[in-house]
C-alpha atoms as a PDB file:
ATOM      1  CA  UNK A   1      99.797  30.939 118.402  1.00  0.00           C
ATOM      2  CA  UNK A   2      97.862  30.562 115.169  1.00  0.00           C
ATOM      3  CA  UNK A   3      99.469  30.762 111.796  1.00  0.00           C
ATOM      4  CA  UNK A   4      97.960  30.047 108.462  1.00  0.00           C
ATOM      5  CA  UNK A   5      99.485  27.731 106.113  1.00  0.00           C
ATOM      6  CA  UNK A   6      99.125  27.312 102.380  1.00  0.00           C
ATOM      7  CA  UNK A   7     100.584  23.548 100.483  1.00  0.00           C
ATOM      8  CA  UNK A   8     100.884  23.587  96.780  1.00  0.00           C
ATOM      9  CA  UNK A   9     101.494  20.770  94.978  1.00  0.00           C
ATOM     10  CA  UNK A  10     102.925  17.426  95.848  1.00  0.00           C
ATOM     11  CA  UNK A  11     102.318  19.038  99.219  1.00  0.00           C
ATOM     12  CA  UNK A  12      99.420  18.734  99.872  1.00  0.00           C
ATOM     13  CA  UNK A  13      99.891  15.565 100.552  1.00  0.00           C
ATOM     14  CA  UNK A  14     100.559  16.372 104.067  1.00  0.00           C
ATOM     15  CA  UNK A  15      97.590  18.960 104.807  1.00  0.00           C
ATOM     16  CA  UNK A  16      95.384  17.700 107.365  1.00  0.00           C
ATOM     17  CA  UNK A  17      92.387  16.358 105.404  1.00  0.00           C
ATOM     18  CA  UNK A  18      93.527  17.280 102.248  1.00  0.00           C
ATOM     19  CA  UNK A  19      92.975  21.004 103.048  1.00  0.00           C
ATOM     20  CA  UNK A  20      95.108  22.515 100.810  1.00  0.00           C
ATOM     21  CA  UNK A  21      94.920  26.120 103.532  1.00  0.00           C
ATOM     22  CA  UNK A  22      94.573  25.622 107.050  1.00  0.00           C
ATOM     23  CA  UNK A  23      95.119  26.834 110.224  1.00  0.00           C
ATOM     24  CA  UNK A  24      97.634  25.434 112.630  1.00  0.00           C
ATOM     25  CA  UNK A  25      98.325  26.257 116.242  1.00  0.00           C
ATOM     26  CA  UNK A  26     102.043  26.233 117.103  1.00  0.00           C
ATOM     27  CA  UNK A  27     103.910  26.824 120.818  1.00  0.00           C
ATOM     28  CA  UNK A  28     104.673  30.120 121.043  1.00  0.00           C
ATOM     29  CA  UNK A  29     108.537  31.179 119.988  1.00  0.00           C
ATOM     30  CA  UNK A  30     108.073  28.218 117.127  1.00  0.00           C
ATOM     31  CA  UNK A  31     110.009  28.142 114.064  1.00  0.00           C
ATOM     32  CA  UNK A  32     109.461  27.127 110.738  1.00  0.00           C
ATOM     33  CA  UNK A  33     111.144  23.499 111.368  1.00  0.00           C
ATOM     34  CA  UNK A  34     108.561  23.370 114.361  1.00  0.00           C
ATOM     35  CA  UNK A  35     106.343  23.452 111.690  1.00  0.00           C
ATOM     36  CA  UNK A  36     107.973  21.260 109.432  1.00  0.00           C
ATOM     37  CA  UNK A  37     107.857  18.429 112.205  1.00  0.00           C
ATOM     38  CA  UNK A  38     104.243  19.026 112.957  1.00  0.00           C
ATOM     39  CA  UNK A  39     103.261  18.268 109.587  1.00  0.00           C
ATOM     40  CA  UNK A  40     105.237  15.253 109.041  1.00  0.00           C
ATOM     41  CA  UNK A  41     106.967  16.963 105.809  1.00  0.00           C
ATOM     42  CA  UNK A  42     110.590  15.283 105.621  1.00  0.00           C
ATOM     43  CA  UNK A  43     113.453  17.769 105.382  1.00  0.00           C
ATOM     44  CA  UNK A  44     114.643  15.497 102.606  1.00  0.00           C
ATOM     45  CA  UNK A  45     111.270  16.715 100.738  1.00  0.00           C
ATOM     46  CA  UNK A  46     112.461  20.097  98.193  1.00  0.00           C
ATOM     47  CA  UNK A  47     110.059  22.965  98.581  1.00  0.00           C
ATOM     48  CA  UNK A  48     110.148  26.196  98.517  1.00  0.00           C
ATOM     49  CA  UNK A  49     109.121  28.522 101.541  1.00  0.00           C
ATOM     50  CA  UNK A  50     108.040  32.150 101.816  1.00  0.00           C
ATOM     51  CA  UNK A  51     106.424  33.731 105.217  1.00  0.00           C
ATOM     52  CA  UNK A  52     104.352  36.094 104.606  1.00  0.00           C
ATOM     53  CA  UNK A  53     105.466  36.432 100.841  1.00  0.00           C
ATOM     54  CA  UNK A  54     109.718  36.600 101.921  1.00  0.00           C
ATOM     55  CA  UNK A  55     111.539  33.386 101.491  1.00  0.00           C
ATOM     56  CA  UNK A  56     113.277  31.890 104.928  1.00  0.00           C
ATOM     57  CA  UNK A  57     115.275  29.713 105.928  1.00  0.00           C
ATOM     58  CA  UNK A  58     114.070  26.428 108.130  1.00  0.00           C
ATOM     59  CA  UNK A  59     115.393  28.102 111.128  1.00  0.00           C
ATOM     60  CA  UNK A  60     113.270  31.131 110.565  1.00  0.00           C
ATOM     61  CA  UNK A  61     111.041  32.127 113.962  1.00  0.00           C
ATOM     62  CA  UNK A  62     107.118  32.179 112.986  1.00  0.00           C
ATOM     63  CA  UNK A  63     104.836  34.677 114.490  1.00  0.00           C
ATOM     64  CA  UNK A  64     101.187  34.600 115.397  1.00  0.00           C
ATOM     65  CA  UNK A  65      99.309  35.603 111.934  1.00  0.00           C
ATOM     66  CA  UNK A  66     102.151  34.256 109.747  1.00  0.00           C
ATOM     67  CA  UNK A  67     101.513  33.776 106.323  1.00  0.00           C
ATOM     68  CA  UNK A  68     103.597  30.288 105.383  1.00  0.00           C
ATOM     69  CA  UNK A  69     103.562  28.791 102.225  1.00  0.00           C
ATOM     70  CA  UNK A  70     104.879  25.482 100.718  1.00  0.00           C
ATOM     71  CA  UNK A  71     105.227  24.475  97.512  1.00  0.00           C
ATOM     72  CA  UNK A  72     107.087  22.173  95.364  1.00  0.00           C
ATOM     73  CA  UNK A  73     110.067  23.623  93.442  1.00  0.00           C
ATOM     74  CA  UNK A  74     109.388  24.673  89.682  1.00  0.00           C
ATOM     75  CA  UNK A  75     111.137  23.570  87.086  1.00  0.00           C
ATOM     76  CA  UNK A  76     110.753  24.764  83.307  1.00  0.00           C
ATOM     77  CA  UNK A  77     112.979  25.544  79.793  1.00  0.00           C
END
């Protein structure tokens, strides 16, 4: 399945040639740590997560046509 994915930020970093939105073809049934692992992004990295616009957990199941972004947490005063 195809799902399109959106990294903001410091990650970015981990976008296949520095594509900051790309398309990524997961197994069917995947979830979001699937994803996670695909890209190389360490758990141990903070981000925040939304599918299409709803934040999830890592264990959430991705569809075809998902929506995921990642971006780094944001911090102001």
């Amino acid at each position: 399945m195809m799902v399109t994915v959106k990294l903001f930020n410091q990650l970015q970093r981990f976008a296949p040639a520095g594509q900051g939105v790309f398309e990524e073809r997961l197994p069917s049934g995947a979830s979001l740590n699937d994803l996670l692992r695909q890209l190389k992004i360490p758990a141990t990295v903070p981000r925040t997560t939304l599918v299409n616009g709803r934040r999830v957990a890592d264990d959430a199941q991705l569809a075809a046509n998902d929506e995921i972004v990642l971006m780094s947490p944001i911090e102001g005063g």
